[in-house]
PDB file of N, CA and C in Angstrom:
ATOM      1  N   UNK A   1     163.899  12.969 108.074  1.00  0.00           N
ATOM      2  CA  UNK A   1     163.853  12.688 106.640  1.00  0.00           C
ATOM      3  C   UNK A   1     162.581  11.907 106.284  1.00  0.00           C
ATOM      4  N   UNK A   2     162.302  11.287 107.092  1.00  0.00           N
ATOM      5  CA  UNK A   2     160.538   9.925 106.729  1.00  0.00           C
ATOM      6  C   UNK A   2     159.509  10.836 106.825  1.00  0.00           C
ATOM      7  N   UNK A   3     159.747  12.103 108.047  1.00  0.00           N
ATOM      8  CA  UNK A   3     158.472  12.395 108.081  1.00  0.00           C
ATOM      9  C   UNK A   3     158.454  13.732 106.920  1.00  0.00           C
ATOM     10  N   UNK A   4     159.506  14.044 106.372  1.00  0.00           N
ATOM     11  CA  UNK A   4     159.443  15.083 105.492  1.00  0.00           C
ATOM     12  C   UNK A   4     158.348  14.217 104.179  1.00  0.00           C
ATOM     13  N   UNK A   5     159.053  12.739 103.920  1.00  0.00           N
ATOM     14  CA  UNK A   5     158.588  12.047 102.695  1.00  0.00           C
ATOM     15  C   UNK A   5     157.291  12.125 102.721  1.00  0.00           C
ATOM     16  N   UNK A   6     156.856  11.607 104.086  1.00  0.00           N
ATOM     17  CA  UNK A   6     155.571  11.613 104.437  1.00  0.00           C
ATOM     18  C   UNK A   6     154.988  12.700 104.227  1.00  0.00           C
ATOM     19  N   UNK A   7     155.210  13.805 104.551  1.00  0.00           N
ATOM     20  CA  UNK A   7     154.534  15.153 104.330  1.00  0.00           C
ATOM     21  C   UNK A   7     154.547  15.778 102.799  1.00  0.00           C
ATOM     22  N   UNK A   8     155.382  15.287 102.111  1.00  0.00           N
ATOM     23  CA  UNK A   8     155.780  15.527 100.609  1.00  0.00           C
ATOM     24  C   UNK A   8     154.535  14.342  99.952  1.00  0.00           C
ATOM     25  N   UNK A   9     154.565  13.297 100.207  1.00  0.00           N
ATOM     26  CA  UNK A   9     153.439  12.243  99.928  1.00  0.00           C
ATOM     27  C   UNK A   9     151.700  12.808 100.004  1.00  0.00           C
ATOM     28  N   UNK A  10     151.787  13.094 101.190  1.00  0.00           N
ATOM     29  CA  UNK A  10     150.650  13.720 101.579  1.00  0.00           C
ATOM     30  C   UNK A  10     150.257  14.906 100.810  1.00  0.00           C
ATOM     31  N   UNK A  11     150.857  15.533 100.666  1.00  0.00           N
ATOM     32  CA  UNK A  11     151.142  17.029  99.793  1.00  0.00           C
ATOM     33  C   UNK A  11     150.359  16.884  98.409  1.00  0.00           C
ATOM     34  N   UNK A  12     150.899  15.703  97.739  1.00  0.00           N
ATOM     35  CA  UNK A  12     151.276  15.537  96.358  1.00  0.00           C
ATOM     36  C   UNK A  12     149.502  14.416  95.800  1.00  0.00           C
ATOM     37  N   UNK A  13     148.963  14.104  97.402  1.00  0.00           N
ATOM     38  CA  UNK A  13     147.681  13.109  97.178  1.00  0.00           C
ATOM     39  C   UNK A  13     147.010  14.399  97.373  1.00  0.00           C
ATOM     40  N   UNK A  14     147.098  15.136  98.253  1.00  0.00           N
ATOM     41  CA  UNK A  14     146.230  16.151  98.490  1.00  0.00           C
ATOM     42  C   UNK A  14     145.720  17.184  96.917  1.00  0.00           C
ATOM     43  N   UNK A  15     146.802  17.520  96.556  1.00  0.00           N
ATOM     44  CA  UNK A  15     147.091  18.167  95.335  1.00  0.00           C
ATOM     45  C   UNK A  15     146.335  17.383  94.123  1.00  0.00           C
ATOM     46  N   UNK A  16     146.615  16.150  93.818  1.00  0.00           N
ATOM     47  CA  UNK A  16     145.769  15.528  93.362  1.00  0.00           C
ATOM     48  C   UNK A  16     144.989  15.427  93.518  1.00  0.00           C
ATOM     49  N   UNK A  17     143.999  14.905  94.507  1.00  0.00           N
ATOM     50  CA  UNK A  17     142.585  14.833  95.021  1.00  0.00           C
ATOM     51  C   UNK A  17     142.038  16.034  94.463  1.00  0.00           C
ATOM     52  N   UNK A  18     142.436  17.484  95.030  1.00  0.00           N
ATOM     53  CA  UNK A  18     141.840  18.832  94.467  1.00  0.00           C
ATOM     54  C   UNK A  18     141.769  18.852  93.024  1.00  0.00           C
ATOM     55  N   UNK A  19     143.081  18.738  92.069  1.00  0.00           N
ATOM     56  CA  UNK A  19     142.836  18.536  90.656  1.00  0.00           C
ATOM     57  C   UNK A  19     141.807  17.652  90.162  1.00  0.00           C
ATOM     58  N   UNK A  20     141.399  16.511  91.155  1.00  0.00           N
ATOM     59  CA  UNK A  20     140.425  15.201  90.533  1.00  0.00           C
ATOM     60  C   UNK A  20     139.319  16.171  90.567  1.00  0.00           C
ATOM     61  N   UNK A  21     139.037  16.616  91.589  1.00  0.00           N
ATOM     62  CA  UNK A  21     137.987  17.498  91.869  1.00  0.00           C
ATOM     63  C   UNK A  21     137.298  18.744  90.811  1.00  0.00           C
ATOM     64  N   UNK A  22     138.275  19.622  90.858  1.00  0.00           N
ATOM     65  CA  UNK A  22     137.753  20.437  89.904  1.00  0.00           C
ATOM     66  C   UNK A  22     138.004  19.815  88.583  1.00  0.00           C
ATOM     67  N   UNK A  23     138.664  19.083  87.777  1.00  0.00           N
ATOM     68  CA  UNK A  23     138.265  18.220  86.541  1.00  0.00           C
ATOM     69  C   UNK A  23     136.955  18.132  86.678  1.00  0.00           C
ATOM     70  N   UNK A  24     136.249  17.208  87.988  1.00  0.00           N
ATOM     71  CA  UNK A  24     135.213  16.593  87.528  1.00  0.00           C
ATOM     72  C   UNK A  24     134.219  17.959  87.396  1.00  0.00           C
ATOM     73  N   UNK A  25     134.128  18.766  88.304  1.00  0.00           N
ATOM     74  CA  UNK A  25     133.150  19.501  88.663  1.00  0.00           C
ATOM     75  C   UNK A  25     133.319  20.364  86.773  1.00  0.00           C
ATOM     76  N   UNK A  26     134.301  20.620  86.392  1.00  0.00           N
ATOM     77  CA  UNK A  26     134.724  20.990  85.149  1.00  0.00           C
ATOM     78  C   UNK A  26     133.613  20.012  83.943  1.00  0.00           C
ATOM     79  N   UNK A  27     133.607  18.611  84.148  1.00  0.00           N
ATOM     80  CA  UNK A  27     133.459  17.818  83.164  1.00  0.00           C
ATOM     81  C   UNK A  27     131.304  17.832  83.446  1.00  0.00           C
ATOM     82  N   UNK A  28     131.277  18.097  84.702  1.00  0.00           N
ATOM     83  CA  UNK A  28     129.918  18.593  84.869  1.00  0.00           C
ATOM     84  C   UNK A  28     129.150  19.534  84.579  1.00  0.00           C
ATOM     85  N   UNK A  29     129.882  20.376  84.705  1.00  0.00           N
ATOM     86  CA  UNK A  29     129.257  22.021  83.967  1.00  0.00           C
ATOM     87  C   UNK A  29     129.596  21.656  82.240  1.00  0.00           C
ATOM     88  N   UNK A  30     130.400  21.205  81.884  1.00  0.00           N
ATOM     89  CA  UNK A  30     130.561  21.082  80.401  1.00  0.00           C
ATOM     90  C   UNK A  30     129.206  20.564  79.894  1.00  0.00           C
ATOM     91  N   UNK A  31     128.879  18.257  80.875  1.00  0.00           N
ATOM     92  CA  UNK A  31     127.772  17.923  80.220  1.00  0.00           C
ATOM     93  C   UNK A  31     126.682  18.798  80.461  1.00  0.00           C
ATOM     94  N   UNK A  32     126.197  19.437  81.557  1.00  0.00           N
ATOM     95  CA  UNK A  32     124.800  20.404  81.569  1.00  0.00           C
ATOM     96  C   UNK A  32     124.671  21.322  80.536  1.00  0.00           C
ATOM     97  N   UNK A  33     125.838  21.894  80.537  1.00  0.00           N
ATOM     98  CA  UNK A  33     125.812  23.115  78.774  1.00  0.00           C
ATOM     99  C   UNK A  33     125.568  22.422  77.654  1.00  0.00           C
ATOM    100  N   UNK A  34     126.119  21.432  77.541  1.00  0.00           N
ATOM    101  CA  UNK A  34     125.338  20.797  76.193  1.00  0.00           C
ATOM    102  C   UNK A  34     124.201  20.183  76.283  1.00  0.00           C
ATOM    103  N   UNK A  35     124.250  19.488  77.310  1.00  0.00           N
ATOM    104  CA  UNK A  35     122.598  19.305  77.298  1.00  0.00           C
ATOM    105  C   UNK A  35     121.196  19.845  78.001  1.00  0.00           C
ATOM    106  N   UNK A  36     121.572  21.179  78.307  1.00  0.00           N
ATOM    107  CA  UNK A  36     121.055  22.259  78.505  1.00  0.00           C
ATOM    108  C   UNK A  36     121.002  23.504  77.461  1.00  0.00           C
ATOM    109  N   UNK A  37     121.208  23.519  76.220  1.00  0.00           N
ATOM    110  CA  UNK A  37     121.884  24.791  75.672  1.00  0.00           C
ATOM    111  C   UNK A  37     120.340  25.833  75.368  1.00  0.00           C
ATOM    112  N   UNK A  38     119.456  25.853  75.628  1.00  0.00           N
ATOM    113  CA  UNK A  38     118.272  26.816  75.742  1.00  0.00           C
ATOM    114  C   UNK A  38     118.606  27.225  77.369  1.00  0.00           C
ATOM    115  N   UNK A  39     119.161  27.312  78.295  1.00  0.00           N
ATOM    116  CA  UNK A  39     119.271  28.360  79.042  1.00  0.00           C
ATOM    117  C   UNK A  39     120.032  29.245  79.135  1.00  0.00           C
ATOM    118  N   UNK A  40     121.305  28.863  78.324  1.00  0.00           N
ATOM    119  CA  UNK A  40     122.272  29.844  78.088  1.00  0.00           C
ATOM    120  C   UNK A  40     122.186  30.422  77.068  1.00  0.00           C
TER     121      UNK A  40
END
């Protein structure tokens, strides 16, 4: 049962971490398009 929690814990940081991730990479391509908008 602990090590399930544990693995459900782990799961759920992991999962997060990836969402933090592509947000940011998301919130990066957003600022370059606006302050880039003559290449697109």
């Amino acid at each position: 049962m602990k090590m399930l929690l544990i693995l459900s814990a782990s799961a759920s940081v992991l999962a997060y971490g990836i969402g933090a991730v592509i947000a940011l990479m998301a919130f990066v391509y957003l600022v370059y398009v606006l302050i880039k908008p003559e290449k697109f």
